[in-house]
C-alpha atoms as a PDB file:
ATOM      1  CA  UNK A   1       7.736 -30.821  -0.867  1.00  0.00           C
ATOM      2  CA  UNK A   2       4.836 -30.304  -3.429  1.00  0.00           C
ATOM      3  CA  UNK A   3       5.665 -28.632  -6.525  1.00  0.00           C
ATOM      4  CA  UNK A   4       3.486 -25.786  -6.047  1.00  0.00           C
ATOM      5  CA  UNK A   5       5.606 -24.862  -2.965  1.00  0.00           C
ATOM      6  CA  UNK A   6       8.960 -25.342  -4.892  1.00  0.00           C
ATOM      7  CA  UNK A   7       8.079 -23.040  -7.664  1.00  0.00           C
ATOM      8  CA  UNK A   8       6.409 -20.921  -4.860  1.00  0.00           C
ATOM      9  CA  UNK A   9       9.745 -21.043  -2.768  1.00  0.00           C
ATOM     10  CA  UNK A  10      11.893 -20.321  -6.285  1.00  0.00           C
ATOM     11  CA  UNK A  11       9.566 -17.537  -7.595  1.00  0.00           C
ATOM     12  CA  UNK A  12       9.830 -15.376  -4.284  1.00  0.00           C
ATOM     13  CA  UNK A  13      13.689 -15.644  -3.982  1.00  0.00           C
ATOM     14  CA  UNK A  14      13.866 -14.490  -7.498  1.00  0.00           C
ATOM     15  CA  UNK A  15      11.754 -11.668  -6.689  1.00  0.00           C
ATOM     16  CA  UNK A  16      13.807 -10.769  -3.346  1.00  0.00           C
ATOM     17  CA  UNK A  17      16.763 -10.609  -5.407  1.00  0.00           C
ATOM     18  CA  UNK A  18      15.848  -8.777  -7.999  1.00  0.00           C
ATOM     19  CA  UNK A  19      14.693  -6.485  -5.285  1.00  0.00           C
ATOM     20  CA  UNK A  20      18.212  -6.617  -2.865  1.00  0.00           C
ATOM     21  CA  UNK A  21      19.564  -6.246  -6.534  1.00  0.00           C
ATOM     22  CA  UNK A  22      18.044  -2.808  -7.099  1.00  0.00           C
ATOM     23  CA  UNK A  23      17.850  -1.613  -4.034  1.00  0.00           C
ATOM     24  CA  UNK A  24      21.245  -1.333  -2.540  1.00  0.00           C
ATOM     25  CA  UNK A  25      22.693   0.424  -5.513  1.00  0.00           C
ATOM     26  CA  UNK A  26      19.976   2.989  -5.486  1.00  0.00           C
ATOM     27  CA  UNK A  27      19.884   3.616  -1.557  1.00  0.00           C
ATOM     28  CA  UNK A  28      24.176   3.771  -1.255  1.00  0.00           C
ATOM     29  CA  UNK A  29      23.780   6.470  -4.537  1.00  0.00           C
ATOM     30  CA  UNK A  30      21.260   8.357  -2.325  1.00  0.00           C
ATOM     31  CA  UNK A  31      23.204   8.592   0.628  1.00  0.00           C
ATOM     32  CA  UNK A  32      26.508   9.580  -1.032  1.00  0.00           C
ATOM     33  CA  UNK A  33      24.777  12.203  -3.201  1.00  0.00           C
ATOM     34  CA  UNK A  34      22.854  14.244  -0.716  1.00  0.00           C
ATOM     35  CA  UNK A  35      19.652  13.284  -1.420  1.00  0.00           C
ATOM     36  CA  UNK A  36      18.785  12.436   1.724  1.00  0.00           C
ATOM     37  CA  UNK A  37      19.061  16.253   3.245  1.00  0.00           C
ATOM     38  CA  UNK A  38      17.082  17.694   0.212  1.00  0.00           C
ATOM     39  CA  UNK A  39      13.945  14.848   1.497  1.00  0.00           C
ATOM     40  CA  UNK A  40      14.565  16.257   5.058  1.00  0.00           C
ATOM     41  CA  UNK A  41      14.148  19.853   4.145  1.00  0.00           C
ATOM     42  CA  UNK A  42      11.195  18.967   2.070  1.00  0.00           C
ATOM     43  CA  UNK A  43       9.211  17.153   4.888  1.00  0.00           C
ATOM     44  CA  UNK A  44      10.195  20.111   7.246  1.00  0.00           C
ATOM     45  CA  UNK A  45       9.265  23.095   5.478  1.00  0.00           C
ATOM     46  CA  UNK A  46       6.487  21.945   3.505  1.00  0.00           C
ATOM     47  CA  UNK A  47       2.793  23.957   4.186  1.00  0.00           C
ATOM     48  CA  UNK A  48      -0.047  21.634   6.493  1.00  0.00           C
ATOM     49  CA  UNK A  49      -3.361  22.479   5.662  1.00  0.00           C
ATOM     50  CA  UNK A  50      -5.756  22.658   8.305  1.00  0.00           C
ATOM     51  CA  UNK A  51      -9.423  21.423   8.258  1.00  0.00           C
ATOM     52  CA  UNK A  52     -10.998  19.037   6.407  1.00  0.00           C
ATOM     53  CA  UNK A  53     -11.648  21.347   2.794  1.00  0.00           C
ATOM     54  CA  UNK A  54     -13.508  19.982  -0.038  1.00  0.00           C
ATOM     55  CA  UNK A  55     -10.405  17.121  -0.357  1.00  0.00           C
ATOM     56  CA  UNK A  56     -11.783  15.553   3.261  1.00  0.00           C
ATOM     57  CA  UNK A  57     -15.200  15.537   2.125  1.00  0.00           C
ATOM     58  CA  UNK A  58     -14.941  13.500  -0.826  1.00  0.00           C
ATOM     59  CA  UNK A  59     -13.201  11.549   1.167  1.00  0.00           C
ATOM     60  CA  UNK A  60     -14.797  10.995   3.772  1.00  0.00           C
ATOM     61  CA  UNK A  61     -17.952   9.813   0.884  1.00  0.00           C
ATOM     62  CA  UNK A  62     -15.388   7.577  -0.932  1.00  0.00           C
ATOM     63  CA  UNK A  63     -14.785   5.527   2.236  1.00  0.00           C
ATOM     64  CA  UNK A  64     -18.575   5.517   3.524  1.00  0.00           C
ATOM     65  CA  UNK A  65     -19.198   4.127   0.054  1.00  0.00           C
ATOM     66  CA  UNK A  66     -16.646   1.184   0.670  1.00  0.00           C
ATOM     67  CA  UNK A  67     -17.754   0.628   4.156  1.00  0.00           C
ATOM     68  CA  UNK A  68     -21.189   0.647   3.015  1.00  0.00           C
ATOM     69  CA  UNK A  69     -20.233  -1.590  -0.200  1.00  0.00           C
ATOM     70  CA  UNK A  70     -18.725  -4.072   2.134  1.00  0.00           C
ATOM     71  CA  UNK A  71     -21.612  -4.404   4.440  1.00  0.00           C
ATOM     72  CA  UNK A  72     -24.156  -5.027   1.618  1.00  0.00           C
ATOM     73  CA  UNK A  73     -22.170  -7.728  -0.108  1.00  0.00           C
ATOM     74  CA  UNK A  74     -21.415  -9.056   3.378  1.00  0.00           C
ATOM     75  CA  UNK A  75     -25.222  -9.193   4.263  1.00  0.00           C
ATOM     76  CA  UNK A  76     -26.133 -10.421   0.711  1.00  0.00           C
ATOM     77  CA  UNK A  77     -24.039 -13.760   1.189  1.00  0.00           C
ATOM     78  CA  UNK A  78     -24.600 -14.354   4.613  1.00  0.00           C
ATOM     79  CA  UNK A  79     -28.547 -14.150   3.570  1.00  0.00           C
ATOM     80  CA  UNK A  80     -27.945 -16.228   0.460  1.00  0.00           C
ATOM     81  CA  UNK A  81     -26.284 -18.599   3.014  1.00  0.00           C
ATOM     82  CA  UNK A  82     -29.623 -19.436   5.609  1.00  0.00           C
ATOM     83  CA  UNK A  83     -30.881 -22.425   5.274  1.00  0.00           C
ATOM     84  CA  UNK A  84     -34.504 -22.447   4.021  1.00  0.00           C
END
């Protein structure tokens, strides 16, 4: 085993602990205090808004601007790529 993949291996089981070690506390705290019904009711009751508004149109820009973004670098290194 390479030691790139050792330190690899180490550093994420570090990490999931650390995360296990947070976690568990904070989700049996949530269950015993209620939380969990006050989340419900707020997901139930809360107000949809219907049609897209001013929100879905800027938007809707923001990701033609990343799709478009993508496609010109895409086409700019597959051109810079040809042979010539």
């Amino acid at each position: 085993m390479s030691a790139v993949a050792k330190w690899w291996s180490r550093l994420s089981a570090a990490v999931f602990g650390a995360t296990l070690t947070l976690v568990v506390p904070v989700h049996a705290w949530a269950t015993s205090n209620g939380v969990a019904d006050v989340a419900t009711e707020a997901v139930r009751y809360r107000r949809r808004r219907t049609g897209f508004g001013f929100v879905g149109i800027v938007g809707g820009l923001c990701c033609l601007f990343v799709v478009g973004a993508i496609v010109l670098v895409f086409l700019l290194v597959r051109r810079s790529r040809r042979p010539k």
